[in-house]
C-alpha atoms as a PDB file:
ATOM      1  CA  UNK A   1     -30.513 -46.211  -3.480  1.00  0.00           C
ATOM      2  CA  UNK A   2     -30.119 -47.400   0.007  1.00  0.00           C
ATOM      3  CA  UNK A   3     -33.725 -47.988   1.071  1.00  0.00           C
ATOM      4  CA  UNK A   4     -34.368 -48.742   5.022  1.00  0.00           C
ATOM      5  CA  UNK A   5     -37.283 -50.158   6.216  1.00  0.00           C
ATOM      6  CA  UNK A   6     -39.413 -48.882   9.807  1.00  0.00           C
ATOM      7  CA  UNK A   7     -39.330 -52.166  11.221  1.00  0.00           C
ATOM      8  CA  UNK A   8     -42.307 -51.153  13.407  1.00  0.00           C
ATOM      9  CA  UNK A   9     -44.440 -51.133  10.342  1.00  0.00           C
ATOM     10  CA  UNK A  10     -43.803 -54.672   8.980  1.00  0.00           C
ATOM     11  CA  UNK A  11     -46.699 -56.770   9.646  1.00  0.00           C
ATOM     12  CA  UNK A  12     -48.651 -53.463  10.914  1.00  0.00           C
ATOM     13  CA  UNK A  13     -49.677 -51.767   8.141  1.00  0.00           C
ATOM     14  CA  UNK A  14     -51.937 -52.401   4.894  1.00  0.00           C
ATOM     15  CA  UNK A  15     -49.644 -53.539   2.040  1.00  0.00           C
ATOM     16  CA  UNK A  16     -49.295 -51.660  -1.134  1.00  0.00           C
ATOM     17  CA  UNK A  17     -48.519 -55.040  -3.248  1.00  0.00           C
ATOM     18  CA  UNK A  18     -45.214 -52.889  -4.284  1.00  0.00           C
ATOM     19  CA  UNK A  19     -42.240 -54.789  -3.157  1.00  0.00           C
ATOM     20  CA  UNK A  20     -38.397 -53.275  -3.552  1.00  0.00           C
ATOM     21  CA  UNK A  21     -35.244 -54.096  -1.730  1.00  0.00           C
ATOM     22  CA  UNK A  22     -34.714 -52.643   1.495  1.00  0.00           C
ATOM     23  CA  UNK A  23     -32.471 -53.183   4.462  1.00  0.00           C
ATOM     24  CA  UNK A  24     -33.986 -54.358   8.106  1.00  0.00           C
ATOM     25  CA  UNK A  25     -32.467 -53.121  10.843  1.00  0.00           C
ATOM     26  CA  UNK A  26     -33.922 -55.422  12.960  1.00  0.00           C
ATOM     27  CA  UNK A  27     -33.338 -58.332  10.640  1.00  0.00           C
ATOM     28  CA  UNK A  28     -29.993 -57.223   9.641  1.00  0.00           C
ATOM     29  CA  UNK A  29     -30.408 -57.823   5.870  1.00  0.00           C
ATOM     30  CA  UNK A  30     -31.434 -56.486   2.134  1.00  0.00           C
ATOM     31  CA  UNK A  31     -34.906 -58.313   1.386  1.00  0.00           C
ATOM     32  CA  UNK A  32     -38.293 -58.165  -0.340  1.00  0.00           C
ATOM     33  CA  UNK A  33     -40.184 -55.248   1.582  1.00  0.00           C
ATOM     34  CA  UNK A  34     -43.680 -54.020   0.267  1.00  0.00           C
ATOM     35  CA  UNK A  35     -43.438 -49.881  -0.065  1.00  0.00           C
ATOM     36  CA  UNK A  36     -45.862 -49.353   3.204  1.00  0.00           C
ATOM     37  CA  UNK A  37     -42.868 -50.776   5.412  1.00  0.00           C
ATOM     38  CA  UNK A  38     -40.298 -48.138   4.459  1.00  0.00           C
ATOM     39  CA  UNK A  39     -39.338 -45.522   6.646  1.00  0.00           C
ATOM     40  CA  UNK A  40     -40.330 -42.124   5.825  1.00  0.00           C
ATOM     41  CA  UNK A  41     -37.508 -40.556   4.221  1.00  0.00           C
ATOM     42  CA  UNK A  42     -36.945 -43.846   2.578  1.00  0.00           C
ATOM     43  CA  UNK A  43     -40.607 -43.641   0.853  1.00  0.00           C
ATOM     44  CA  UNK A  44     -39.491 -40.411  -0.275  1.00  0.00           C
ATOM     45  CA  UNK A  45     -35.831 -41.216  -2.043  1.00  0.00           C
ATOM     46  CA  UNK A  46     -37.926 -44.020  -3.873  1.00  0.00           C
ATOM     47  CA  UNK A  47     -40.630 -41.963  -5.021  1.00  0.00           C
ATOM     48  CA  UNK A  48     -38.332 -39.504  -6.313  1.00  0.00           C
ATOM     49  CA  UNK A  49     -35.810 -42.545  -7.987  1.00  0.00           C
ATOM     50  CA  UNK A  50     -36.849 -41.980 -11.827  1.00  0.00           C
ATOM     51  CA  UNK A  51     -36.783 -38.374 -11.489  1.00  0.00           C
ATOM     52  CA  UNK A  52     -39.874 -37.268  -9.697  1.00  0.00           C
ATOM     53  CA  UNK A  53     -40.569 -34.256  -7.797  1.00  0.00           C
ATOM     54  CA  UNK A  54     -43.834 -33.361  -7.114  1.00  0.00           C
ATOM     55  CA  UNK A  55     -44.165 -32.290  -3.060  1.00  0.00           C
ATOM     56  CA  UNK A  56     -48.303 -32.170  -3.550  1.00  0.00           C
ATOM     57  CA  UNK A  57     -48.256 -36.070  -4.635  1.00  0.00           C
ATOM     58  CA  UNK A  58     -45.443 -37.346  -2.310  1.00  0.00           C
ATOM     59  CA  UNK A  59     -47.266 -36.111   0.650  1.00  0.00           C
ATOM     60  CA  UNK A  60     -50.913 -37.137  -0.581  1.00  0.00           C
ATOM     61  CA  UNK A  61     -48.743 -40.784  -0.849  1.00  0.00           C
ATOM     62  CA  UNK A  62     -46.867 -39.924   2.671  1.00  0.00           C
ATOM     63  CA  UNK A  63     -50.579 -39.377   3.923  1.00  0.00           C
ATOM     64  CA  UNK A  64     -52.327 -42.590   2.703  1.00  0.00           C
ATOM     65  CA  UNK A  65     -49.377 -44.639   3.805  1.00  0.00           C
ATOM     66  CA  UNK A  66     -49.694 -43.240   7.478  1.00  0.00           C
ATOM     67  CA  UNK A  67     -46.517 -41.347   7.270  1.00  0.00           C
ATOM     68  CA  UNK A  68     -48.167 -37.689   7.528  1.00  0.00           C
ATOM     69  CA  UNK A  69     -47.028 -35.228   5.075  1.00  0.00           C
ATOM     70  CA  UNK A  70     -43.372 -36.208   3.628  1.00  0.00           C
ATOM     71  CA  UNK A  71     -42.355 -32.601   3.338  1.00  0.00           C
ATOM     72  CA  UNK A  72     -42.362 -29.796   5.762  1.00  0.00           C
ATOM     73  CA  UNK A  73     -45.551 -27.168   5.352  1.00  0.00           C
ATOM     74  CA  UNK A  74     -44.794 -23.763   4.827  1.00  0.00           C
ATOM     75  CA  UNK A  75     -47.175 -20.723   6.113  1.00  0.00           C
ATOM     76  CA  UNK A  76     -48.683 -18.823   2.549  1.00  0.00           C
END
């Protein structure tokens, strides 16, 4: 699990208190990054790491994180 963090969200956002390794672009290096500074699809692929897959949850998690829904709505 490669996780990448948004770099424009460290020190910007609320922290979770959830920390897992993630790369930083703008650092250049693996570190300690709280979940909030991930990247979108990132959030998602570590959501999803023990086997989860529930869309309704991800995006109510992509929504209180300020990433917007994490999946793509469909019409019906």
């Amino acid at each position: 699990m490669d996780l990448k963090v948004d770099d424009s969200r460290v020190e910007a956002v609320s922290h979770t208190g959830i920390y897992v390794r993630a790369f930083s672009k703008e650092e250049n290096h693996h570190g300690s990054y709280d979940i909030a500074e991930l990247d979108a699809e990132s959030l998602l692929v570590w959501l999803r790491s023990r086997g989860g897959d529930n869309p309704w949850a991800e995006d109510v998690v992509g929504i209180l994180l300020g990433h917007g829904h994490l999946h793509k709505m469909t019409k019906g």
